[in-house]
N, C-alpha and C. Protein backbone atom coordinates (compact mmCIF):
# COMPACT_ATOMS: atom_id res chain seq x y z
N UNK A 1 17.90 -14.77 -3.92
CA UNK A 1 16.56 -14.82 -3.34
C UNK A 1 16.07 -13.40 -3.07
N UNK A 2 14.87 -13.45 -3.32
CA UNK A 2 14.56 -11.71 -3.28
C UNK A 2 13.79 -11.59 -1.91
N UNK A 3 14.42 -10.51 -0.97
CA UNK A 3 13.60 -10.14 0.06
C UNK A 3 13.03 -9.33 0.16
N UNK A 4 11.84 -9.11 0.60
CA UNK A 4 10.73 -8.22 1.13
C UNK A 4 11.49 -7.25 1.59
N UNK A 5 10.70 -6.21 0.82
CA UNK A 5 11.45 -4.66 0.31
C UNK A 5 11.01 -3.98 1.18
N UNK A 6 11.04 -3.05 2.11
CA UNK A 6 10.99 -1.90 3.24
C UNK A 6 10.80 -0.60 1.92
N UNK A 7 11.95 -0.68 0.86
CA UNK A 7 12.17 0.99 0.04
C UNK A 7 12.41 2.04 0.88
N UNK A 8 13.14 1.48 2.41
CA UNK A 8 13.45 2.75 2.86
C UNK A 8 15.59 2.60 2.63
N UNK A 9 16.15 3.75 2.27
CA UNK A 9 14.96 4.78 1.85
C UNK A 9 14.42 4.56 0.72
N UNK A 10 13.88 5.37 0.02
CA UNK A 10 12.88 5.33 -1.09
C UNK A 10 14.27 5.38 -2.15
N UNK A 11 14.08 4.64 -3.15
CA UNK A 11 15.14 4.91 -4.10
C UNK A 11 14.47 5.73 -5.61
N UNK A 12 15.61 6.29 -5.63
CA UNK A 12 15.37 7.28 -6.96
C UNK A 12 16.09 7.17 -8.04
N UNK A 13 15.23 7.20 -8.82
CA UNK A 13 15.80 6.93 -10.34
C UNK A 13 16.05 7.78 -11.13
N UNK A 14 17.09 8.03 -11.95
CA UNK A 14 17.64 8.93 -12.60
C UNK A 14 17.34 8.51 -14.13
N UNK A 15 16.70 9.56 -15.35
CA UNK A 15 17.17 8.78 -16.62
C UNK A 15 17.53 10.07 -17.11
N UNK A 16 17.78 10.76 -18.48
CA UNK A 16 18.00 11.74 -18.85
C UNK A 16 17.53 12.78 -18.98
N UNK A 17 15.98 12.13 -19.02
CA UNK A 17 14.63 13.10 -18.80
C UNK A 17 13.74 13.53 -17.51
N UNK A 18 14.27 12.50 -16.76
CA UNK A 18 13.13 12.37 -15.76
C UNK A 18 13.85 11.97 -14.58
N UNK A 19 13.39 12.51 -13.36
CA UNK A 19 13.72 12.08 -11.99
C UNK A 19 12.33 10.98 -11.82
N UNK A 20 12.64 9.71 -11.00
CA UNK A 20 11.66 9.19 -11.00
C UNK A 20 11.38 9.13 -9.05
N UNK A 21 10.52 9.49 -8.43
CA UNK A 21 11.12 9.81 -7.28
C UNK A 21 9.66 9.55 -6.17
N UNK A 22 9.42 9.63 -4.95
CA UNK A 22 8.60 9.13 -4.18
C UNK A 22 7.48 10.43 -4.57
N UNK A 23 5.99 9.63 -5.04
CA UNK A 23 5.07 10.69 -4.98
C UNK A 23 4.89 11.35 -3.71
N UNK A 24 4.27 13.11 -3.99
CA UNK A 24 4.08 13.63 -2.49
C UNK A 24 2.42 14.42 -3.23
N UNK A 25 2.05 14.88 -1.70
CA UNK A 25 0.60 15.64 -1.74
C UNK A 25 0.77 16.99 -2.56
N UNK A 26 2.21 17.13 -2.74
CA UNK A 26 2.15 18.22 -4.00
C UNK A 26 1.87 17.77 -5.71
N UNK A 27 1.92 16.85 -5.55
CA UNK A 27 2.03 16.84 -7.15
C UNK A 27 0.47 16.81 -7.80
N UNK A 28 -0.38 16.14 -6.26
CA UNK A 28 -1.98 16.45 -6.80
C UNK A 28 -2.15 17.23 -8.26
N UNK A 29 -2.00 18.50 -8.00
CA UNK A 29 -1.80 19.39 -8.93
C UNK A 29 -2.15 19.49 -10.38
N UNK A 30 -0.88 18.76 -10.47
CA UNK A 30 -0.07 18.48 -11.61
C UNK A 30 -0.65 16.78 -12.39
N UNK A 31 -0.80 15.90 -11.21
CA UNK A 31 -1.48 14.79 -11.69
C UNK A 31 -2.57 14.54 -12.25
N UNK A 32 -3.76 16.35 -11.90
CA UNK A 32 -5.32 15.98 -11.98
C UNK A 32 -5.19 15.90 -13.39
N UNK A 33 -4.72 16.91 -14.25
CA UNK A 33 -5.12 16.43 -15.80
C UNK A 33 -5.01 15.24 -16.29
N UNK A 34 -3.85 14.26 -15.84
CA UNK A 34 -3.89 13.11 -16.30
C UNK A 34 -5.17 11.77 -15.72
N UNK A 35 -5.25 12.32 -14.69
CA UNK A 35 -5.89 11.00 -13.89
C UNK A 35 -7.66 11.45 -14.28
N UNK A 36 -7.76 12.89 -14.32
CA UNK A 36 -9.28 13.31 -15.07
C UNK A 36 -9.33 13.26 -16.30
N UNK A 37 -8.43 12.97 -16.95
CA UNK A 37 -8.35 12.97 -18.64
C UNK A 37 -9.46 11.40 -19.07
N UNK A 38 -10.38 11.71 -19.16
CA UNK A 38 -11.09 10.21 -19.96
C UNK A 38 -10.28 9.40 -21.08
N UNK A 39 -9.46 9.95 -21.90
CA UNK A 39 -8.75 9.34 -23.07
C UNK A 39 -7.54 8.61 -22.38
N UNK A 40 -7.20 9.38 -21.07
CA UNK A 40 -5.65 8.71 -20.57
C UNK A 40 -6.00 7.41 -19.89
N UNK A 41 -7.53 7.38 -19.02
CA UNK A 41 -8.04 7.07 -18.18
C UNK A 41 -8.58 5.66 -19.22
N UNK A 42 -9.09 5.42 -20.40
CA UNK A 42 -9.74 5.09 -21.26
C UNK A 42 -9.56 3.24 -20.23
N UNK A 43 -8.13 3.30 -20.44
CA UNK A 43 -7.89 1.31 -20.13
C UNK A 43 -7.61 0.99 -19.00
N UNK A 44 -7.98 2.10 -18.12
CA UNK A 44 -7.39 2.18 -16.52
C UNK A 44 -8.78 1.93 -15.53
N UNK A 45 -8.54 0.60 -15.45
CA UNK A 45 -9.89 0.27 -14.82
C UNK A 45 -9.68 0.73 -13.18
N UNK A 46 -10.01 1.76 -13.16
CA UNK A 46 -9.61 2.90 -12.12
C UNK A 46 -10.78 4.24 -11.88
N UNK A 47 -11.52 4.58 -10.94
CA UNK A 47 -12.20 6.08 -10.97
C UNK A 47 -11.46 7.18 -11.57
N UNK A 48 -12.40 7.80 -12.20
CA UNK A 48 -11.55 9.20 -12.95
C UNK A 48 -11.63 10.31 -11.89
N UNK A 49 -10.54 10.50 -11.71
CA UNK A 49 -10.30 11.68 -10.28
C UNK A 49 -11.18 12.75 -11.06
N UNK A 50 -12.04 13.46 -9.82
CA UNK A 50 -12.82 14.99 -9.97
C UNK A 50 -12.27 15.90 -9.16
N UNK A 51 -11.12 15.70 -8.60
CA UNK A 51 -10.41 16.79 -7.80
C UNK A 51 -9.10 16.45 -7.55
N UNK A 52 -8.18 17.58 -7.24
CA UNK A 52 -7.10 17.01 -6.59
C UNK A 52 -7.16 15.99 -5.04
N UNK A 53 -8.19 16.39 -4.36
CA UNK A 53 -8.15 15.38 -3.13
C UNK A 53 -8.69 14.05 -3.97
N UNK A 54 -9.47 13.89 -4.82
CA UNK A 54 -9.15 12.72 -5.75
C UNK A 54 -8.04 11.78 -5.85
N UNK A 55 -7.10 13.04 -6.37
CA UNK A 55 -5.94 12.51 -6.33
C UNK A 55 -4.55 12.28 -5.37
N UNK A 56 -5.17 12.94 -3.93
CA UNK A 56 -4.23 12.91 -3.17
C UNK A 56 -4.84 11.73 -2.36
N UNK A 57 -5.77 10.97 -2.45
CA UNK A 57 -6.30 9.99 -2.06
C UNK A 57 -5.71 8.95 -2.69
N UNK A 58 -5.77 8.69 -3.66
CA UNK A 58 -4.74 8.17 -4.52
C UNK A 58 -3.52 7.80 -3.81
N UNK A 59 -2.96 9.22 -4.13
CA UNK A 59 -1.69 8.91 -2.97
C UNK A 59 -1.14 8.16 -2.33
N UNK A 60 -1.98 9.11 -1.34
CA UNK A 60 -1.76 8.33 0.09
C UNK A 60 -1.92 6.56 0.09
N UNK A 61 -2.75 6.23 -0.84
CA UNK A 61 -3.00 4.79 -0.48
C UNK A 61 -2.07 4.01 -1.26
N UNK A 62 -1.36 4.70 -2.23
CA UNK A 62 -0.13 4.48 -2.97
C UNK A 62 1.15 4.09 -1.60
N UNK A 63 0.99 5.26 -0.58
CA UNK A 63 2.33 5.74 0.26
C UNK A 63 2.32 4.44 1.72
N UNK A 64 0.71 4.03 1.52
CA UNK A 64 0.41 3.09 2.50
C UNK A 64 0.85 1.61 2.13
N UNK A 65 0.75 1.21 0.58
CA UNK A 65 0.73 -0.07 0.35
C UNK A 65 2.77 0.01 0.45
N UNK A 66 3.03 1.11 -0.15
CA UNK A 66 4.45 1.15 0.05
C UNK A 66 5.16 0.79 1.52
N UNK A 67 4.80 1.38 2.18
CA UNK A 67 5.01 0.76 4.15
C UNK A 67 4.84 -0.17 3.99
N UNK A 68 3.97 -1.27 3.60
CA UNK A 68 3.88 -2.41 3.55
C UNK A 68 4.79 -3.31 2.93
N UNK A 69 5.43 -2.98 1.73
CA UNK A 69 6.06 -3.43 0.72
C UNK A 69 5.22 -4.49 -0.22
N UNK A 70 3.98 -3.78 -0.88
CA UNK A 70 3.20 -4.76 -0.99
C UNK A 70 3.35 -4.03 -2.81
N UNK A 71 3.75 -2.38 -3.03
CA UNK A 71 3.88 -2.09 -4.27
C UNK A 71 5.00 -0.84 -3.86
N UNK A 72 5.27 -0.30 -4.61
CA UNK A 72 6.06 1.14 -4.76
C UNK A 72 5.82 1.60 -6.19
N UNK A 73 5.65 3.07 -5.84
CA UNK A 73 5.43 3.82 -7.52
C UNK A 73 6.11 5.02 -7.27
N UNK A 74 6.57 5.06 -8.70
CA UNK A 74 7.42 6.72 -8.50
C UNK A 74 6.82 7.63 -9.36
N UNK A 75 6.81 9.06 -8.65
CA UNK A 75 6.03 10.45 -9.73
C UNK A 75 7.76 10.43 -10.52
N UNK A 76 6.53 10.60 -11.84
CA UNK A 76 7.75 11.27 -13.24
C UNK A 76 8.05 12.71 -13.43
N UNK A 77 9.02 12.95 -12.59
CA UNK A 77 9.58 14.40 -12.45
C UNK A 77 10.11 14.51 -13.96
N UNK A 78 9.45 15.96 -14.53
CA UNK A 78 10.02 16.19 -15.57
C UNK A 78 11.21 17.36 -15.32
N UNK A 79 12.72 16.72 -16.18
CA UNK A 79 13.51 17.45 -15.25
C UNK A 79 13.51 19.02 -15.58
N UNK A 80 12.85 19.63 -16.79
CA UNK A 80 12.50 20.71 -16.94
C UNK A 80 12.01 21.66 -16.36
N UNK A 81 10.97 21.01 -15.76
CA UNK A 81 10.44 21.86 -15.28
C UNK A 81 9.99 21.95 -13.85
N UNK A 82 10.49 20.56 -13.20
CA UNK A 82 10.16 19.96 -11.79
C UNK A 82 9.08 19.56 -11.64
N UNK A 83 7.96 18.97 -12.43
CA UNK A 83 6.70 18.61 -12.65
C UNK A 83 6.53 17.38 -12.54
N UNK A 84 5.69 17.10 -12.07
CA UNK A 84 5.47 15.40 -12.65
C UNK A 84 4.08 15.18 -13.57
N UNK A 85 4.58 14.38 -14.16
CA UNK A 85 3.43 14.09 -15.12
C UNK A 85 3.30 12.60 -16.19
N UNK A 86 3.44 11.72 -14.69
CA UNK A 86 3.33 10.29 -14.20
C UNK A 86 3.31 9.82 -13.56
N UNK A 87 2.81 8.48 -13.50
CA UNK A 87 3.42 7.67 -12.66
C UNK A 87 3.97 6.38 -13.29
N UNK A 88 4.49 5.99 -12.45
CA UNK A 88 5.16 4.24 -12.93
C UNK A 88 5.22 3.57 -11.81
N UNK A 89 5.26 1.99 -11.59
CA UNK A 89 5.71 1.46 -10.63
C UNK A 89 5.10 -0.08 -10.32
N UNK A 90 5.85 -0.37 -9.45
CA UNK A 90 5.35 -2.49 -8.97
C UNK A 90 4.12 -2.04 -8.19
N UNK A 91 3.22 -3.03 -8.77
CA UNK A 91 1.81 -3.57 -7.87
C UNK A 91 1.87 -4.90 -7.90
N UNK A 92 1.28 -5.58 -6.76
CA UNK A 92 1.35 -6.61 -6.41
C UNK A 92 2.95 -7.88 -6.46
N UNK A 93 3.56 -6.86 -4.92
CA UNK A 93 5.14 -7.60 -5.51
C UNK A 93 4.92 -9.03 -4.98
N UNK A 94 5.30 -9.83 -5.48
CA UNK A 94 5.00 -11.03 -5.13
C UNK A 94 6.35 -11.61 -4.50
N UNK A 95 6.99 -11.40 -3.73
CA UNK A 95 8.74 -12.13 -3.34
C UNK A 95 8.75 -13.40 -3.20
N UNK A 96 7.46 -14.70 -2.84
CA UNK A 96 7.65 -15.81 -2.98
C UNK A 96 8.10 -16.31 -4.39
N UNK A 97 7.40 -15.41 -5.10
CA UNK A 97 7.56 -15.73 -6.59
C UNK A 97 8.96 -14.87 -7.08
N UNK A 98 9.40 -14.05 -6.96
CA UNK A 98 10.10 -12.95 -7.36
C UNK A 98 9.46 -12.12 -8.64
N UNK A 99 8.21 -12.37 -8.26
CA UNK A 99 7.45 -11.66 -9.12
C UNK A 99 6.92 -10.60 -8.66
N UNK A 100 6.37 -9.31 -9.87
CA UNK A 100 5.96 -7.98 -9.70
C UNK A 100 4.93 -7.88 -11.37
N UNK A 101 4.16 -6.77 -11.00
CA UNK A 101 2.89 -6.16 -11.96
C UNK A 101 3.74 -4.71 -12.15
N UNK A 102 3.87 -4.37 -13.38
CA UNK A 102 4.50 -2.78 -13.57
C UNK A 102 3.04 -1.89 -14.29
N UNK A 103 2.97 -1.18 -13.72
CA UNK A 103 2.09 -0.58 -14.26
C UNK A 103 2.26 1.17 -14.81
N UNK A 104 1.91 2.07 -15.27
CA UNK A 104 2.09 3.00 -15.54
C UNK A 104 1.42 4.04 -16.49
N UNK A 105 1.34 5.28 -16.36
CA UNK A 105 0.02 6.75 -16.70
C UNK A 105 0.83 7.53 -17.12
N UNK A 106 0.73 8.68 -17.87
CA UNK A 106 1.18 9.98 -18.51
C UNK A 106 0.24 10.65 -18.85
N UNK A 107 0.41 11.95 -18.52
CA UNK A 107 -0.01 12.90 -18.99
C UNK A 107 -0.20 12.87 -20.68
N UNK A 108 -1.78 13.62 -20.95
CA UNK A 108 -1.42 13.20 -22.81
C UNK A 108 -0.51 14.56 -23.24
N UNK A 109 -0.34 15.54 -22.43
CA UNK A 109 0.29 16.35 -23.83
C UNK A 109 1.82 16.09 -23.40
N UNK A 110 2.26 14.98 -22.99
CA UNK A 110 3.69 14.20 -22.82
C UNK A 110 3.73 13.13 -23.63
N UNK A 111 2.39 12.81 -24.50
CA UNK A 111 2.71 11.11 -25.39
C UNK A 111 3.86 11.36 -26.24
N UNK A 112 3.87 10.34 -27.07
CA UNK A 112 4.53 10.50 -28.57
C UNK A 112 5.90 10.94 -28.03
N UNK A 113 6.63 11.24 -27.44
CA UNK A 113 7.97 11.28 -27.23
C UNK A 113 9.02 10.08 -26.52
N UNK A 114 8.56 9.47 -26.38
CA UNK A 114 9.60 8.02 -26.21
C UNK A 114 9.81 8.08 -24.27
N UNK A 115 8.55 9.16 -23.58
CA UNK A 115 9.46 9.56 -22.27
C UNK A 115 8.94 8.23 -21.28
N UNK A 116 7.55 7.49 -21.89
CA UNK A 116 7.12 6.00 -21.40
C UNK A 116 8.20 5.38 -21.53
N UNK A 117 9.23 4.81 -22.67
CA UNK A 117 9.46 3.94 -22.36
C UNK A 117 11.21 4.71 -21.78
N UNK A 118 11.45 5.51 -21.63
CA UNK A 118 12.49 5.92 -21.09
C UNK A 118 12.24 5.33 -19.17
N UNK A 119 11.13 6.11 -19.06
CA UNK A 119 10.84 5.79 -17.68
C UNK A 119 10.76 4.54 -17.42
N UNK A 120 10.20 3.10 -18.14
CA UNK A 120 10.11 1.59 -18.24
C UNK A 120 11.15 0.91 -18.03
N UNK A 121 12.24 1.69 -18.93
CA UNK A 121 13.55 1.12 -18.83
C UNK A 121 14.51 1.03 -17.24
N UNK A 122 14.05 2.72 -17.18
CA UNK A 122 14.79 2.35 -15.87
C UNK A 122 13.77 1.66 -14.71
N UNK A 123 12.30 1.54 -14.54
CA UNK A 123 12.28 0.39 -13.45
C UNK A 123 12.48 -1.08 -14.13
N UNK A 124 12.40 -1.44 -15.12
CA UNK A 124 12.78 -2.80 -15.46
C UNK A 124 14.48 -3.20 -14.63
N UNK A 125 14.97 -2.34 -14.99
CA UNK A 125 16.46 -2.22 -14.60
C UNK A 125 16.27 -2.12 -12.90
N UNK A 126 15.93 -1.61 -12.09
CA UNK A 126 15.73 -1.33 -11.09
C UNK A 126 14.80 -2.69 -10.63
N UNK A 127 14.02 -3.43 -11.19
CA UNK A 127 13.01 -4.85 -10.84
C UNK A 127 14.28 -5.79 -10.82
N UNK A 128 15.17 -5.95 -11.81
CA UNK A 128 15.96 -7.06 -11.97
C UNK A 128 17.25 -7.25 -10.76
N UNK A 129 17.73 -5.68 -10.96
CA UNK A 129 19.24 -5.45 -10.41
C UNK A 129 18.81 -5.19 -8.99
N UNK A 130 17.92 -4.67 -8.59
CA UNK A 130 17.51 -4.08 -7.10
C UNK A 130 16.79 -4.93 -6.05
N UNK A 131 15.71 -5.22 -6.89
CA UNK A 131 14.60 -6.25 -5.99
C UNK A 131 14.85 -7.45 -6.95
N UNK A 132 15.62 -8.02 -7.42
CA UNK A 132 16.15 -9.30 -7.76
C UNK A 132 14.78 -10.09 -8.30
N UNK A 133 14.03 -9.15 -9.06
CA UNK A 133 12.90 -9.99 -9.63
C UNK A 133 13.44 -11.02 -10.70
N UNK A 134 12.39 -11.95 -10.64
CA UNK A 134 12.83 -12.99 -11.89
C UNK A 134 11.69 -12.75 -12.84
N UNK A 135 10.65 -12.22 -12.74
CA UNK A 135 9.63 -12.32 -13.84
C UNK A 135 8.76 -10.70 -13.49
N UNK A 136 9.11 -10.28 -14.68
CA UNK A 136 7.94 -8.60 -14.42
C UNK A 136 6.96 -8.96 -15.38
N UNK A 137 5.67 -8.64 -14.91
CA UNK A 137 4.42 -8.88 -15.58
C UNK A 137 3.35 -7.79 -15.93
N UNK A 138 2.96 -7.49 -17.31
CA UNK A 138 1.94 -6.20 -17.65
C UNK A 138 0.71 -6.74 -18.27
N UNK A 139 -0.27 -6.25 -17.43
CA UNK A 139 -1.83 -6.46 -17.91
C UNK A 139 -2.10 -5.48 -18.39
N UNK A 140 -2.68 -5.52 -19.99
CA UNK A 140 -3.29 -4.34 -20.87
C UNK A 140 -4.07 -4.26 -21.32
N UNK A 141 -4.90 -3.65 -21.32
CA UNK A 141 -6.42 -3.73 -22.36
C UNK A 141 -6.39 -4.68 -23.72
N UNK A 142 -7.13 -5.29 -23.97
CA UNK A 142 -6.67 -5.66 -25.62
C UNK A 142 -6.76 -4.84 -26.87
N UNK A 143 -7.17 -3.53 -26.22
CA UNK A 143 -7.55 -2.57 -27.58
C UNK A 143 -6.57 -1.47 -27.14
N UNK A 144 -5.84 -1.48 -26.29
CA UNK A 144 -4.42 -0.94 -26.42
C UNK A 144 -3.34 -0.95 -26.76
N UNK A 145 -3.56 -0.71 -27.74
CA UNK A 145 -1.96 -1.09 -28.97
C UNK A 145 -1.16 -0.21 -28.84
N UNK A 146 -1.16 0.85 -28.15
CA UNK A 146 -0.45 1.66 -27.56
C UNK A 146 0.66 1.03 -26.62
N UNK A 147 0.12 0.88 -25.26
CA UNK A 147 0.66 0.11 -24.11
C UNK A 147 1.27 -1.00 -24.84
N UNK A 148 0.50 -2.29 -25.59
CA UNK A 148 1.15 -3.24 -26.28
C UNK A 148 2.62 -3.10 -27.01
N UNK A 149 2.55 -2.17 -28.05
CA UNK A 149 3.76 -1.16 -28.81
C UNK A 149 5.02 -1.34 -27.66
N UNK A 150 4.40 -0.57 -26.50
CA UNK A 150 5.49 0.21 -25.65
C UNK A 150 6.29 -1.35 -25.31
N UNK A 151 5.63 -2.07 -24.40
CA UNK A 151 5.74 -3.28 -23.93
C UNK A 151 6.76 -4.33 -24.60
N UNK A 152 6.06 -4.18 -25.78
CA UNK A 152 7.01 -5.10 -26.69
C UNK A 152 8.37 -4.54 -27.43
N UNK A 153 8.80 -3.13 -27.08
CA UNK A 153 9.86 -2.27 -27.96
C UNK A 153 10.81 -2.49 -26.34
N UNK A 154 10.38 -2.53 -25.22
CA UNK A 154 11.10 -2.96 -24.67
C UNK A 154 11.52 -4.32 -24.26
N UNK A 155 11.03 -5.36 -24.93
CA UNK A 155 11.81 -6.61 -24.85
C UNK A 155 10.13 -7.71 -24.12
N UNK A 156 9.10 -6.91 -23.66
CA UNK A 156 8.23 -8.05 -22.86
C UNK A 156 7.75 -8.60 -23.83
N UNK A 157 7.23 -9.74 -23.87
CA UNK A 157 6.65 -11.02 -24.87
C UNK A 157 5.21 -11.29 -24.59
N UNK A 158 4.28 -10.88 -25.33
CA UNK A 158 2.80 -11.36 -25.17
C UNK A 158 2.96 -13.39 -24.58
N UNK A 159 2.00 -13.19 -23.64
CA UNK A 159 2.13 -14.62 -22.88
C UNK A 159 0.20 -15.50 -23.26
N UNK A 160 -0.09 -14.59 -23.04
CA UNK A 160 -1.91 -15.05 -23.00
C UNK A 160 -2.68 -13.88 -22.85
N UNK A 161 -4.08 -14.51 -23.96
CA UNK A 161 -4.94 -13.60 -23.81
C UNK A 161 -6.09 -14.05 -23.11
N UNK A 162 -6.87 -12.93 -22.64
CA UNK A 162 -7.87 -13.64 -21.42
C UNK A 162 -9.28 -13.03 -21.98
N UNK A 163 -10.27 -13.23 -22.04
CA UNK A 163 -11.50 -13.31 -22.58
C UNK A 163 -12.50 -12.74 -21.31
N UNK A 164 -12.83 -11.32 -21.47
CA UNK A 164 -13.80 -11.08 -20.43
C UNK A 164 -13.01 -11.21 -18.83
N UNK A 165 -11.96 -10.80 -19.34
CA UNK A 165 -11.88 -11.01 -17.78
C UNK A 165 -11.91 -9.70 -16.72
N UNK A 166 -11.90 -8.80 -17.04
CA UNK A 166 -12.18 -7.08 -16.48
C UNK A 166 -13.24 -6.98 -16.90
N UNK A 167 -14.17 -6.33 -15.84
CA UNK A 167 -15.35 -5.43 -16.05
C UNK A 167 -15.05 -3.47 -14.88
N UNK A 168 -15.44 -3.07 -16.14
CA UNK A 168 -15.54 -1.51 -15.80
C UNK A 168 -15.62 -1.21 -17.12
N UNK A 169 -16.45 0.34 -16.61
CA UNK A 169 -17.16 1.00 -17.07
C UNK A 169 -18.32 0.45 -18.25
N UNK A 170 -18.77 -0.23 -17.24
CA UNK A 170 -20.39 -0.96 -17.85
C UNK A 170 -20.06 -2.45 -18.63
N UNK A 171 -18.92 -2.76 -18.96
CA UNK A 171 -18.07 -3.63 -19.94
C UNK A 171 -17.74 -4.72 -19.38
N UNK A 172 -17.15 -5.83 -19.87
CA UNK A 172 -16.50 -6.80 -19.88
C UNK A 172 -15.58 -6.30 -20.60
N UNK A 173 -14.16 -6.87 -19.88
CA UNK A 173 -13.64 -6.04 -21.17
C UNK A 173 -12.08 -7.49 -21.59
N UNK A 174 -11.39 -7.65 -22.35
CA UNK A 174 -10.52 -8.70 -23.05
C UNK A 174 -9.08 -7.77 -22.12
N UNK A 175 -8.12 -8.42 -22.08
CA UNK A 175 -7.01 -8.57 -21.15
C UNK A 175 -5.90 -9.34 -22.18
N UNK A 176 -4.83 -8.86 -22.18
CA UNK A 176 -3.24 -9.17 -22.60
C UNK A 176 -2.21 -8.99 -21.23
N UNK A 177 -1.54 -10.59 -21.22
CA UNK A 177 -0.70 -10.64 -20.56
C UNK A 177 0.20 -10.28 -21.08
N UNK A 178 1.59 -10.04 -20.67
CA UNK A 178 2.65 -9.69 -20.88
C UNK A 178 3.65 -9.67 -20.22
N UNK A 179 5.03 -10.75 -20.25
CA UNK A 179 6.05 -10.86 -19.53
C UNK A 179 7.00 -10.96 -19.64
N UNK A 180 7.87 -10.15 -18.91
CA UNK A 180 9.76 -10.17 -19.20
C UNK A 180 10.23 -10.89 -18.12
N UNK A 181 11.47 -11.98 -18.47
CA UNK A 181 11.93 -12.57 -17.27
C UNK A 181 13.44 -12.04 -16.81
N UNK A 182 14.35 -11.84 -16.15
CA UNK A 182 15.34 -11.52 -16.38
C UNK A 182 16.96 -12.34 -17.22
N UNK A 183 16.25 -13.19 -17.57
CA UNK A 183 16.83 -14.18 -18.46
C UNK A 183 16.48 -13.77 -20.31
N UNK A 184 15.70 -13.13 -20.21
CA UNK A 184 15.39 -12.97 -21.68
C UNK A 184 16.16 -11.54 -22.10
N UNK A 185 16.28 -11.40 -23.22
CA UNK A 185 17.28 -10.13 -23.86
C UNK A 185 16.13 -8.99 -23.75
N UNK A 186 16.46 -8.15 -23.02
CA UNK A 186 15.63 -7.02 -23.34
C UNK A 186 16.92 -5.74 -23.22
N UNK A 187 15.95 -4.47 -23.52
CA UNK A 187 16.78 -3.02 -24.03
C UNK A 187 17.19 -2.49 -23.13
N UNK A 188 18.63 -2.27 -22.67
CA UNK A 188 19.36 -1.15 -21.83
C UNK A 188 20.01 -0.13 -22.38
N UNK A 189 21.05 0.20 -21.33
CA UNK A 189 21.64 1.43 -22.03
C UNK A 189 20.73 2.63 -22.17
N UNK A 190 19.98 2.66 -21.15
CA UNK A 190 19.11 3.91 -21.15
C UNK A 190 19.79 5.15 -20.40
N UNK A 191 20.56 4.64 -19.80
CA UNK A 191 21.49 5.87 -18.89
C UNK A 191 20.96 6.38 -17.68
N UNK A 192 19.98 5.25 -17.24
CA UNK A 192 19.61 5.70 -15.71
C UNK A 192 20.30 5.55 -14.76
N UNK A 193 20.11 5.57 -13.61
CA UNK A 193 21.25 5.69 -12.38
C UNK A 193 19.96 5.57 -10.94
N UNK A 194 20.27 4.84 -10.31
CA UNK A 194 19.77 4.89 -8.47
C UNK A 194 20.40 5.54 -8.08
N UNK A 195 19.52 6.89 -6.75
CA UNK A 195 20.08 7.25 -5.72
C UNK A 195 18.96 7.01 -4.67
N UNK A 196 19.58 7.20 -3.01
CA UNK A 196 18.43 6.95 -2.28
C UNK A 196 18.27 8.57 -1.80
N UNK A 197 17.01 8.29 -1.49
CA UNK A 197 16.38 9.53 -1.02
C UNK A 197 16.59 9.66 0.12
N UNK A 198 16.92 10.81 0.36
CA UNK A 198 18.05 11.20 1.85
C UNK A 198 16.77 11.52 3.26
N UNK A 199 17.16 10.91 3.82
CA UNK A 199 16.64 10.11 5.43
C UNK A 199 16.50 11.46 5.83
């Protein structure tokens, strides 16, 4: 039975590339290109940040729903360089259901290198083994064959498509479900690892 998550402490994810770890008011920074980028921004029915307090607004309301245990997201520390230049993480955890929404952003001059679904792998792994989810669920644009690609190379299964059901940026726009249960075969062996973030 899955119980209502506190995340204290905050747990951190390890993969080969990336620390995945509690966003802070530093990474503003580092986040504005992605979250002001219109092309990254394109299926993210979301405001396009015009500043870093943009994005530390963001944040914070990220750090609030987390107290709650209502989502958690982690910045994608690149281990190179100590940067982040993502995010990932559960929205809308549902524990009656043992259900969760994964959602997730990159920086564009980080695409094309496999570091999405590196980072996917380990919260899928972290949804199943940690918060004992039974069903992780991804809503995607329908003209994102990108996100779709990613989704499905890690094991989630198109479920239904929805017709008009998002509006932004002036649009109606078409919607793909997408769901992994922890019963179905999906991809490990990514070489991530949990630690908690020290109190």
């Amino acid at each position: 039975m899955m119980d209502t998550h506190s995340f204290d402490p905050f747990p951190v994810l390890h993969t080969p590339r990336l620390i995945l770890r509690r966003p802070c008011d530093a990474d503003a920074a580092a986040l504005l290109p992605m979250r002001s980028d219109p092309e990254v921004m394109r299926y993210i029915p979301r405001p396009i940040a015009k500043s870093e307090d943009d994005v530390r607004a963001l944040l914070h309301m990220m750090g609030e729903a987390l107290q709650k245990g209502e989502r958690i997201n982690w910045a994608m520390e690149w281990r190179e360089s100590g940067e982040a230049i993502g995010l990932i993480g559960y929205v809308d955890i549902l524990p009656e259901h043992r259900r969760a929404e994964v959602g997730y952003s990159l920086r564009r001059d980080y695409h094309r290198r496999g570091i999405m679904r590196e980072a996917l792998a380990a919260v899928v792994d972290y949804g199943f083994e940690r918060m004992h989810l039974h069903t992780i669920l991804a809503i995607t644009d329908a003209d994102n064959n990108a996100s779709g690609k990613l989704l499905e190379s890690a094991g989630f299964r198109e479920e239904g498509r929805f017709r008009e059901d998002c509006y932004y940026n002036g649009a109606f726009r078409n919607s793909v479900y997408y769901g992994l249960m922890r019963t179905d075969n999906r991809r490990t062996g990514n070489g991530s690892s949990v630690t908690n973030e020290p109190a």
